[in-house]
Protein backbone atom coordinates (compact mmCIF):
# COMPACT_ATOMS: atom_id res chain seq x y z
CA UNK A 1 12.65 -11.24 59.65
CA UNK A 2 10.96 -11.99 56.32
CA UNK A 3 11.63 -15.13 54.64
CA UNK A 4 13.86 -14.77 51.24
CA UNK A 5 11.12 -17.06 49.81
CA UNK A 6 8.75 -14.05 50.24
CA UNK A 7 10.65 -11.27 49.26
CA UNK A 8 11.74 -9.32 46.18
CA UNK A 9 14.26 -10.79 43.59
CA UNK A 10 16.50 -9.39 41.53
CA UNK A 11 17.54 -11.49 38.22
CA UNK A 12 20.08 -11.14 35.60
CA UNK A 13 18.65 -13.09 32.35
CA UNK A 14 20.74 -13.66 29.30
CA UNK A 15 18.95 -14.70 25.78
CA UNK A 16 20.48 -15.54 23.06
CA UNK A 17 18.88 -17.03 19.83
CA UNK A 18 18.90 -16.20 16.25
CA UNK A 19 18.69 -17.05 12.73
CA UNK A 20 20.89 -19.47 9.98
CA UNK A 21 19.98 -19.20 6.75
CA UNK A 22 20.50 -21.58 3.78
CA UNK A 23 22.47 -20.03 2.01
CA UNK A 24 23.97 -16.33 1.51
CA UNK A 25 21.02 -13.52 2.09
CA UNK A 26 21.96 -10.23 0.80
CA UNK A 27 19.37 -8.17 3.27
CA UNK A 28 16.74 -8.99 6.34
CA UNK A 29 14.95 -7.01 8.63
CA UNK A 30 14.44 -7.76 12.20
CA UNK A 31 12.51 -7.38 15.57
CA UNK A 32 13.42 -8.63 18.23
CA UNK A 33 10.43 -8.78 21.78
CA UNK A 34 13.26 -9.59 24.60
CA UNK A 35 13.20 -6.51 26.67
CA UNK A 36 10.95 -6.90 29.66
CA UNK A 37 8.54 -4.19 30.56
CA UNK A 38 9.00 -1.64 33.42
CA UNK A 39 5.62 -1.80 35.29
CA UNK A 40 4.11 -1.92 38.71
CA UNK A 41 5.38 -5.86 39.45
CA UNK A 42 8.84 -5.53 37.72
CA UNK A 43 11.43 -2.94 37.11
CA UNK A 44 14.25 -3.06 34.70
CA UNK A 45 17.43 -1.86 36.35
CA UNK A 46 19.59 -2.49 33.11
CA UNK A 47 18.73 -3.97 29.92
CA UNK A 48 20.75 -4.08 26.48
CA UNK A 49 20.45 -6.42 23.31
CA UNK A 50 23.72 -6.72 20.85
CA UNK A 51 23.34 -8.06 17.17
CA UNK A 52 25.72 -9.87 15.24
CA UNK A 53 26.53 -9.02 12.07
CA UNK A 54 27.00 -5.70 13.71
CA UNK A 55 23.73 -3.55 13.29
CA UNK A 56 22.65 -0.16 13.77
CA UNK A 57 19.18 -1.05 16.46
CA UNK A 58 16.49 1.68 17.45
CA UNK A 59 13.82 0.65 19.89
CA UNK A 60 10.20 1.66 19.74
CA UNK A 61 6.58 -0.08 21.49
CA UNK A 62 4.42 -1.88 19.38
CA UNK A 63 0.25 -1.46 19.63
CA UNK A 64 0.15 -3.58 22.14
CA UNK A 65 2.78 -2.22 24.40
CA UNK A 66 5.90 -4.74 24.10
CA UNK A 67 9.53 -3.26 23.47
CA UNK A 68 10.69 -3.65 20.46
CA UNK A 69 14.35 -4.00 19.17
CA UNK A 70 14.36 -3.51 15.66
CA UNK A 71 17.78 -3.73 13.45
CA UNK A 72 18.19 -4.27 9.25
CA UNK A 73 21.33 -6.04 7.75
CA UNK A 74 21.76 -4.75 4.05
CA UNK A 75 25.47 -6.87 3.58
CA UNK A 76 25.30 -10.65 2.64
CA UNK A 77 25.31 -12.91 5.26
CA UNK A 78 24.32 -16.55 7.02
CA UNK A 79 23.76 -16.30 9.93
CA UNK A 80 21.95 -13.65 12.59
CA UNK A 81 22.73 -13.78 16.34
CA UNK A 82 20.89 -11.39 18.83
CA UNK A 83 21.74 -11.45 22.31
CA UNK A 84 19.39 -9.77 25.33
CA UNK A 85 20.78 -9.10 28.48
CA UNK A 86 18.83 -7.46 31.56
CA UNK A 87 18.45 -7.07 35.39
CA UNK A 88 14.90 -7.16 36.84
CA UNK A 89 13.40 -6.56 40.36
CA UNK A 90 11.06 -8.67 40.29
CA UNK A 91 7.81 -8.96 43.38
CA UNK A 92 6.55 -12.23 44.75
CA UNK A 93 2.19 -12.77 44.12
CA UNK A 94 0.40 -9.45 45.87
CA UNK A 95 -3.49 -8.51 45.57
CA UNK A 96 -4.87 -11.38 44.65
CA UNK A 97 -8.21 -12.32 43.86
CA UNK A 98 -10.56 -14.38 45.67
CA UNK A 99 -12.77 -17.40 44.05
CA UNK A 100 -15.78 -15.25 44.62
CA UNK A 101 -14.08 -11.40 43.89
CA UNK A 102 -14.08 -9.73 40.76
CA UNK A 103 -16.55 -9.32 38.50
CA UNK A 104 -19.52 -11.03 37.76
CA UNK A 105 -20.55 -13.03 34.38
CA UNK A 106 -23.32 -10.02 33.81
CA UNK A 107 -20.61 -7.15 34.17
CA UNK A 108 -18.75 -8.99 31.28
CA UNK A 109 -21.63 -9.07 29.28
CA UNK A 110 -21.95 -4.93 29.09
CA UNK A 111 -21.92 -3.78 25.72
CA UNK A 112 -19.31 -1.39 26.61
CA UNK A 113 -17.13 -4.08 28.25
CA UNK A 114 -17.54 -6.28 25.41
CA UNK A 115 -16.28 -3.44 23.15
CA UNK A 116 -13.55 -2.31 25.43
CA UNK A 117 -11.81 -5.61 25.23
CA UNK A 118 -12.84 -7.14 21.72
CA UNK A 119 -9.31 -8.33 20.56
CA UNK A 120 -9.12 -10.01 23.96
CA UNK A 121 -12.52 -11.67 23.40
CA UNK A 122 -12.35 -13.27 19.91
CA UNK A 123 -10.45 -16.56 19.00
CA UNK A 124 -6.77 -16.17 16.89
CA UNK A 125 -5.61 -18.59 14.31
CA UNK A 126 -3.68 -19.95 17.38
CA UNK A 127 -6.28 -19.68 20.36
CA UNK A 128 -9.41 -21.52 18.06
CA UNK A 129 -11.08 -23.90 19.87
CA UNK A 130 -12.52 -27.49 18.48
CA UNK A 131 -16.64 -28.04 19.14
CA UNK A 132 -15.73 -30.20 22.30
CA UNK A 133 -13.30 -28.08 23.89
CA UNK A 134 -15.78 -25.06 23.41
CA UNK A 135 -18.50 -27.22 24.88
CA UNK A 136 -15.91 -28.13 28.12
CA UNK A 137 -15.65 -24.44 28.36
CA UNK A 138 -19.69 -23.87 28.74
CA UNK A 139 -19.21 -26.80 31.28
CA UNK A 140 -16.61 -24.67 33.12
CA UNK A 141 -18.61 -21.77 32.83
CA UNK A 142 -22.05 -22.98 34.08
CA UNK A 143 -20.20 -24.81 37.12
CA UNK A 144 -18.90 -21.55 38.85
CA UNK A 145 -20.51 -18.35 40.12
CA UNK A 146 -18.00 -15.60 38.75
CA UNK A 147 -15.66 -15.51 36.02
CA UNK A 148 -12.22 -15.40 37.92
CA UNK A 149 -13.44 -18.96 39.79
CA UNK A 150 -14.52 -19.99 36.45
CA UNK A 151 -10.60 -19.12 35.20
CA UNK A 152 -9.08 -20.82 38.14
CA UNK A 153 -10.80 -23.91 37.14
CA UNK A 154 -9.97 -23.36 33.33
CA UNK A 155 -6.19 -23.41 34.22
CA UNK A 156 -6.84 -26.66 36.53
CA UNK A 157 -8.32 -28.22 33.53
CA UNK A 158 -5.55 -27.42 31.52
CA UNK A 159 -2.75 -28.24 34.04
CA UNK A 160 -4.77 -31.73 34.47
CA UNK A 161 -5.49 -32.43 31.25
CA UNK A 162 -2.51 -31.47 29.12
CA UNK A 163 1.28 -33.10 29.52
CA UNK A 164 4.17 -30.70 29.15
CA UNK A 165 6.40 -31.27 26.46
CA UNK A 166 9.47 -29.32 26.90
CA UNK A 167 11.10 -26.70 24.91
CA UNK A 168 10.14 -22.98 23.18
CA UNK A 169 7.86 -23.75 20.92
CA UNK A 170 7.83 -21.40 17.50
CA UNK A 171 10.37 -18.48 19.50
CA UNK A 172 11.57 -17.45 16.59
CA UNK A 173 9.66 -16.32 13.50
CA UNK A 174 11.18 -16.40 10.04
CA UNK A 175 9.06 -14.69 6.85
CA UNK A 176 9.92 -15.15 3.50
CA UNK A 177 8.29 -15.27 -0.09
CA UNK A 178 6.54 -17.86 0.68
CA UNK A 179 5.81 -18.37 4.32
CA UNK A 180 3.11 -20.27 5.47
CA UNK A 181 0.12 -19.21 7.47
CA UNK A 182 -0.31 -19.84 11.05
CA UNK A 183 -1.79 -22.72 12.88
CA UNK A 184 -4.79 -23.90 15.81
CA UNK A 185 -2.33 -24.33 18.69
CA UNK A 186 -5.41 -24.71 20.71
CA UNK A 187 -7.16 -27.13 18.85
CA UNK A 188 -4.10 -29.31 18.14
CA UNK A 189 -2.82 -29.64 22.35
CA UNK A 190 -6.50 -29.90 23.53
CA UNK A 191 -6.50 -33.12 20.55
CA UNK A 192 -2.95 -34.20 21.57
CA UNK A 193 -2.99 -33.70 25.14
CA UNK A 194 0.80 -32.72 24.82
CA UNK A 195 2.28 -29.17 24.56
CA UNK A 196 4.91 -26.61 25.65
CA UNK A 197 4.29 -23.95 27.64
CA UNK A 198 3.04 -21.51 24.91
CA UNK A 199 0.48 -23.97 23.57
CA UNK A 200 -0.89 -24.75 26.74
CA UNK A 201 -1.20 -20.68 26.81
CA UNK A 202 -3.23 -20.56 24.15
CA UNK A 203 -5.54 -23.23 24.73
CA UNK A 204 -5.86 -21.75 28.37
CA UNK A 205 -6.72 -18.42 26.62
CA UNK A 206 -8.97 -20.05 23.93
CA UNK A 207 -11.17 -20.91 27.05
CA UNK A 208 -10.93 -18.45 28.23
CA UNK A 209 -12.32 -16.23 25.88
CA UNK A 210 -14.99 -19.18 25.28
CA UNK A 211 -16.25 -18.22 28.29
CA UNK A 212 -16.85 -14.70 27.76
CA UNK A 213 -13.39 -13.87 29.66
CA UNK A 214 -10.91 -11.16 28.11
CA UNK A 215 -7.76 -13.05 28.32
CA UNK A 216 -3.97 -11.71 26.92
CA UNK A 217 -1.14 -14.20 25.95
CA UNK A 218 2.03 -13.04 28.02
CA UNK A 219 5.83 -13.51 26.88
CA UNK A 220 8.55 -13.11 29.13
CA UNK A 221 11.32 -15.83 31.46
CA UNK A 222 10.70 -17.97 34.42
CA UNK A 223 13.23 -18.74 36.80
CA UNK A 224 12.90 -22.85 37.24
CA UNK A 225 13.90 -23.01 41.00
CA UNK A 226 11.63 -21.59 43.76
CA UNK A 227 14.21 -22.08 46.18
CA UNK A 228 16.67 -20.71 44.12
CA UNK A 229 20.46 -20.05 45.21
CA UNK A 230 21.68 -16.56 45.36
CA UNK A 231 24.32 -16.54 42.78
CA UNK A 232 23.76 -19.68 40.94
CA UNK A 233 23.62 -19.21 37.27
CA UNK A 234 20.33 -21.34 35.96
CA UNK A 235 19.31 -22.96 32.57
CA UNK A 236 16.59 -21.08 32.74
CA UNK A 237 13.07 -20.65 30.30
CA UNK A 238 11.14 -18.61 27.46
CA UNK A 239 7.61 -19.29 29.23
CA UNK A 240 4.49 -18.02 28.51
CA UNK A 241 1.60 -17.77 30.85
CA UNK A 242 -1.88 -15.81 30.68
CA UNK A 243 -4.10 -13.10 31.94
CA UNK A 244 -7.82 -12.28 32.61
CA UNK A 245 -9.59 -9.43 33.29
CA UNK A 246 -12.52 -9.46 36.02
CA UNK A 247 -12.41 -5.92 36.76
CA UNK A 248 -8.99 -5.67 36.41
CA UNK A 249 -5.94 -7.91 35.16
CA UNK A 250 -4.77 -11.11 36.72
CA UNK A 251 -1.69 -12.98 35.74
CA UNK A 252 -1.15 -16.89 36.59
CA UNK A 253 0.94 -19.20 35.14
CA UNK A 254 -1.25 -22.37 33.86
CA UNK A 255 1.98 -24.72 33.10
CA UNK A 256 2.95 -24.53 37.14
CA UNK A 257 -0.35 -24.00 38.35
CA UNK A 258 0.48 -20.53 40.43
CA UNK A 259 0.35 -16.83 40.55
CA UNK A 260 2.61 -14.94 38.54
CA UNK A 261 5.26 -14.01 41.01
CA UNK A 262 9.43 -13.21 41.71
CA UNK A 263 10.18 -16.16 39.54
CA UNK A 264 8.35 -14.44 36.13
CA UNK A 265 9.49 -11.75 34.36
CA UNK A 266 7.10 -10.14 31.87
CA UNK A 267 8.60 -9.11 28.28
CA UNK A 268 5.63 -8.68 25.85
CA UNK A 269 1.71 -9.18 26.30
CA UNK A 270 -0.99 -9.65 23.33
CA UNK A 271 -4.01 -11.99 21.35
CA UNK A 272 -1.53 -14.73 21.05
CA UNK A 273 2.27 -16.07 20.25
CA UNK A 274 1.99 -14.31 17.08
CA UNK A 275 2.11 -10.80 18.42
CA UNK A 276 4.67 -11.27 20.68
CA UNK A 277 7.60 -13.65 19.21
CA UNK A 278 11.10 -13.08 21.11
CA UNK A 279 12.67 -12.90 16.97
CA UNK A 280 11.11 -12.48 13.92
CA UNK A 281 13.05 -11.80 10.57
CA UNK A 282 11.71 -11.01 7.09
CA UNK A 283 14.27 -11.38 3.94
CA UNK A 284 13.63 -10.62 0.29
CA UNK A 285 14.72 -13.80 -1.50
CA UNK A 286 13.90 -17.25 -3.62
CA UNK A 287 11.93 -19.54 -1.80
CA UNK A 288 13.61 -22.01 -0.07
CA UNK A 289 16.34 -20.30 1.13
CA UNK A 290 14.31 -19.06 4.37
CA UNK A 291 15.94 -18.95 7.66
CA UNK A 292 15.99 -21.80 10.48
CA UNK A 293 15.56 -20.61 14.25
CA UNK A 294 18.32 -21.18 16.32
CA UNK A 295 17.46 -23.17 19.24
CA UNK A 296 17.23 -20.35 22.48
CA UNK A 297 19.65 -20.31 25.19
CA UNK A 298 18.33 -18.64 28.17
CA UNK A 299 20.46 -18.14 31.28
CA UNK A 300 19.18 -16.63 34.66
CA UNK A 301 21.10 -15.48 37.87
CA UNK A 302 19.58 -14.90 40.96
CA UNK A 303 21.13 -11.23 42.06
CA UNK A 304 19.35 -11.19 45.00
């Protein structure tokens, strides 16, 4: 008989987050990145989101292949609340790649490779990398034999180097008149040595791509307990992890240093956080008067 541990899992996962704003807003527009993806690791058995104010919502995939939920409000209101709700078969870590597998540094290094996976090779406002974390990557590089060792050892830097802080950080995305521009996530955990799981994301993928890797940013829940109860309704997480392609595309989780498995559940994938925020909101109106995220409740059941 085949251990529970081992087998497939079936999760019920409840978001909720949103935005309040400072004072009356007479119209916003909205997308929300909660649904997970139906693909060759996961399948969605059931998946809705509701909006409150109530909201007309029509769905549609962004470029880089994430669901999108997208909804306008054109009444005055405060407050925005946007609930996800889904059931997910999920499969525990399959085909995985050995140290010495994949492809080698000089099949990355094809012109037509290079040009195949450009967005996924070139740093983001939130994946640049300072002079000595670039140099640690060359270090990394010129230490191992093939890329995906190279990446293994990238993500045991990272998971050495780097304290978790808890808590989403940046989940939901508010644009107004005025809105700022983004930041170095990268460069400001690899200086701090202290990050959530997204930032630790993109300074994973910053190497990453240092090294000549293609690497994607990837949104979606974990389930906190590996042993978890059938049943048992979880606090459970907005993570982010990362892949890399050495031939073809492998997912692993830097934060808990393991193979994407039953426990993740992938909603969105792109260059970085910015591409794939859970809730972002744009609103004509003064400045000041911008929205504040909500902090995000995430819930998760274990089905099965």
């Amino acid at each position: 008989m085949t251990s529970p541990m081992t087998d497939n899992w079936r999760l019920k996962i409840e978001h909720r987050s949103g935005f309040d704003y400072a004072g009356p807003v007479s119209s916003s527009y909205h997308e929300a990145r909660m649904w997970p993806r139906n693909e060759a690791r996961q399948a969605v058995l059931d998946a809705h989101v509701e909006v409150w104010p109530p909201a007309r919502t029509y769905r549609y995939e962004d470029y880089w292949g994430t669901v999108v939920t997208a909804f306008d409000l054109q009444a005055p209101h405060e407050t925005v609340t946007v609930t996800a709700t889904s059931t997910v078969e999920t499969q525990p870590p399959g085909d995985l790649i050995d140290d010495g597998e994949g492809a080698g540094w000089p099949d990355l290094a094809v012109p037509e490779t290079v040009d195949r996976w450009y967005e996924l090779l070139r740093p983001t406002p939130r994946t640049g990398l300072t002079d000595e974390l670039t140099a640690i990557a060359a270090d990394i590089r010129g230490a191992h034999s093939t890329p995906h060792a190279a990446a293994l050892a990238a993500c045991e830097f990272v998971r050495a180097e780097v304290a978790v802080r808890p808590g989403p950080r940046g989940a939901v995305v508010a644009t107004g008149p005025a809105d700022a521009g983004g930041q170095s996530a990268a460069r400001d955990v690899g200086e701090l040595r202290r990050g959530a799981c997204q930032d630790i994301s993109h300074l994973t993928v910053g190497l990453l791509r240092a090294m000549g890797v293609p690497a994607r940013y990837v949104s979606g829940y974990l389930h906190p307990a590996p042993a978890a109860a059938i049943g048992d309704t979880v606090a459970g997480q907005s993570h982010a992890w990362v892949e890399w392609w050495v031939g073809r595309w492998t997912a692993f989780d830097p934060v808990n240093g393991v193979p994407v498995g039953e426990r993740h559940v992938v909603v969105g994938r792109g260059r970085e956080h910015g591409d794939v925020p859970p809730l972002k909101a744009l609103y004509p109106g003064p400045a000041g008067s911008g929205g504040t995220g909500r902090a995000v409740e995430v819930t998760i059941t274990r089905l099965r």
